[in-house]
C-alpha atoms as a PDB file:
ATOM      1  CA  UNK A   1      15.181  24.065  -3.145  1.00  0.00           C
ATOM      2  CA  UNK A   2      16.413  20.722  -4.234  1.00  0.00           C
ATOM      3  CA  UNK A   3      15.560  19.436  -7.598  1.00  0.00           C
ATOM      4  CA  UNK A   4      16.207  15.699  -6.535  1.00  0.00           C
ATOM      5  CA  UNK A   5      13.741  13.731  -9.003  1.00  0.00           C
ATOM      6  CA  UNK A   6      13.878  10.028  -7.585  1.00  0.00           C
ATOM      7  CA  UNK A   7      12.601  10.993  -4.574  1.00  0.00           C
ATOM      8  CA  UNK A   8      10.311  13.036  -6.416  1.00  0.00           C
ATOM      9  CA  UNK A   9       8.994  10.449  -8.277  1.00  0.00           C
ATOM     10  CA  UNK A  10       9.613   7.746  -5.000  1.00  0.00           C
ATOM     11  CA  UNK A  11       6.538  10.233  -3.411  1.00  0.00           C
ATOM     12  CA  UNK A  12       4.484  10.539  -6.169  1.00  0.00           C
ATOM     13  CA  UNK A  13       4.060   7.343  -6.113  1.00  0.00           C
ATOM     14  CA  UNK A  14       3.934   6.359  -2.786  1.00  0.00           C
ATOM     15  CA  UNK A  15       0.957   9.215  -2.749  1.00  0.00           C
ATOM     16  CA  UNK A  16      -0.984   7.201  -5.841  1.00  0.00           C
ATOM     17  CA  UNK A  17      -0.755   4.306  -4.136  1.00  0.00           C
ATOM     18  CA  UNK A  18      -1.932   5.287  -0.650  1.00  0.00           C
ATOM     19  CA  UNK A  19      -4.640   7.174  -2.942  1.00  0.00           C
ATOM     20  CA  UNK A  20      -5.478   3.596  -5.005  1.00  0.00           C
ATOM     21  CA  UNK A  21      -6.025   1.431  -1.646  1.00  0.00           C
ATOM     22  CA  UNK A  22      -7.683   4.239  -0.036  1.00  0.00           C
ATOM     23  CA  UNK A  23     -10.604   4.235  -3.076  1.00  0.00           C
ATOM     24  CA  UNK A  24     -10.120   0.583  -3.153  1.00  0.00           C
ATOM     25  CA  UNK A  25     -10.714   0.032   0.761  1.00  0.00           C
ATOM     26  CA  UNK A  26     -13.054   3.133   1.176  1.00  0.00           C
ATOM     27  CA  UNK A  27     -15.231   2.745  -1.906  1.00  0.00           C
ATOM     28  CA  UNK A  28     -15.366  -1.275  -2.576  1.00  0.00           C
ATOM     29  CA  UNK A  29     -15.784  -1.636   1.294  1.00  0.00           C
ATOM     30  CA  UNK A  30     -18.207   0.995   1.745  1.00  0.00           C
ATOM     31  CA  UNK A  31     -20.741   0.013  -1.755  1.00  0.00           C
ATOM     32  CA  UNK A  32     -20.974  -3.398  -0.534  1.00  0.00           C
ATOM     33  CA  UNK A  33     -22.174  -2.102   3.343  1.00  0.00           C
ATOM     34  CA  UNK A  34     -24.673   0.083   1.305  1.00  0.00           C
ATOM     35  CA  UNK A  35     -25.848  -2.856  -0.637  1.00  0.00           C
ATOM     36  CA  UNK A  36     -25.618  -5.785   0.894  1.00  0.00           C
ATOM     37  CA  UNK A  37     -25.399  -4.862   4.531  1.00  0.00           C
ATOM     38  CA  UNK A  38     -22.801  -5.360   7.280  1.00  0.00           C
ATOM     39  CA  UNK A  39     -21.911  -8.808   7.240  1.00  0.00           C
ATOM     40  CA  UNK A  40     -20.466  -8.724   3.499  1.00  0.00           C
ATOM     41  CA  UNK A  41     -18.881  -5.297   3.961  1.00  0.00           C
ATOM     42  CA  UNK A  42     -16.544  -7.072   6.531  1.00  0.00           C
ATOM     43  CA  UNK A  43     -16.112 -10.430   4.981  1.00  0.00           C
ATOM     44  CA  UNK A  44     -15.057  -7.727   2.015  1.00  0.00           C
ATOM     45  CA  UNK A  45     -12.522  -6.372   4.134  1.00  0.00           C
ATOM     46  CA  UNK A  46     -11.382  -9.207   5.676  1.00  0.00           C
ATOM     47  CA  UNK A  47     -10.740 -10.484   2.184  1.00  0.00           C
ATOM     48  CA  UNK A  48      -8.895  -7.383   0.624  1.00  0.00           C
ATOM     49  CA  UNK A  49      -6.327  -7.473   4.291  1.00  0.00           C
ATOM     50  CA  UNK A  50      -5.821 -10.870   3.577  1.00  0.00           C
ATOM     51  CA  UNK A  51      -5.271 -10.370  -0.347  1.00  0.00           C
ATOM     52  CA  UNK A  52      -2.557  -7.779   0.706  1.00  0.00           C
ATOM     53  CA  UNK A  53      -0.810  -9.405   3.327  1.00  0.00           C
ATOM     54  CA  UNK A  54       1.386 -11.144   0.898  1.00  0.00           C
ATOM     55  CA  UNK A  55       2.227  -7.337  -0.754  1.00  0.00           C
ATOM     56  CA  UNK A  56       3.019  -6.063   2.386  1.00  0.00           C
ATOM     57  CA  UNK A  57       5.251  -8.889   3.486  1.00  0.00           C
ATOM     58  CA  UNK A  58       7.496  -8.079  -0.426  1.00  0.00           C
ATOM     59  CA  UNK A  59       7.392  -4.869   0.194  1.00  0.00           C
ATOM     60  CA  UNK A  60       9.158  -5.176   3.913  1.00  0.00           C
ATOM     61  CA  UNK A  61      11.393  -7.553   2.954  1.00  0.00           C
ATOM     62  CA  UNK A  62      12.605  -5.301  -0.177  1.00  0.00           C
ATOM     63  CA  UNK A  63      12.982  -2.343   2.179  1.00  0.00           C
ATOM     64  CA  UNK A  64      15.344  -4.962   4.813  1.00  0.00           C
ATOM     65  CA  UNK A  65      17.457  -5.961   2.122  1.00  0.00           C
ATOM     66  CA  UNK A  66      17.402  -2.210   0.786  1.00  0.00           C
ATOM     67  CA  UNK A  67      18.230  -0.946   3.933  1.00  0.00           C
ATOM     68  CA  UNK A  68      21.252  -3.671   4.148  1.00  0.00           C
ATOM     69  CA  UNK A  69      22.473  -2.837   0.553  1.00  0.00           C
ATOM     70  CA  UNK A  70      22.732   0.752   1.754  1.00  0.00           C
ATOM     71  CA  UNK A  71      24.326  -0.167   4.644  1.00  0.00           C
ATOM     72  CA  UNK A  72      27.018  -2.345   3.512  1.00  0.00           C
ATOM     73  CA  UNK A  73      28.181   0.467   0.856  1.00  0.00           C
ATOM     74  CA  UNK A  74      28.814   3.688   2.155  1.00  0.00           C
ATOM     75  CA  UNK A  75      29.492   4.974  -1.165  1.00  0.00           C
END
């Protein structure tokens, strides 16, 4: 068993993240269809893609120039 504790930590918080948009998406999205219909609950969701379109766009390019890092030094 290995005992390597950055990847450790790299899934624990991959896992509380998944688990934060999930309630986010899930529970925000799902309150406002129970109260205010339909028509909100997707304007809602159309909102929250478009507020994390910019994230998501970081996040790849972090991982490109990660993955060119690692492949540039083959320490």
């Amino acid at each position: 068993m290995s005992r390597d504790l950055r990847r450790y930590a790299r899934q624990t918080q991959a896992r509380l993240l998944v688990g934060l948009f999930t309630l986010v998406y899930l529970l925000g999205v799902g309150l406002i269809y129970i109260f205010y219909g339909k028509a909100p609950a997707l304007m809602a969701l159309l909102c929250l893609l478009a507020a994390l379109a910019p994230v998501a766009i970081v996040i790849v390019i972090l991982a490109l120039i990660n993955w060119i890092v690692k492949r540039a030094n083959p320490d």
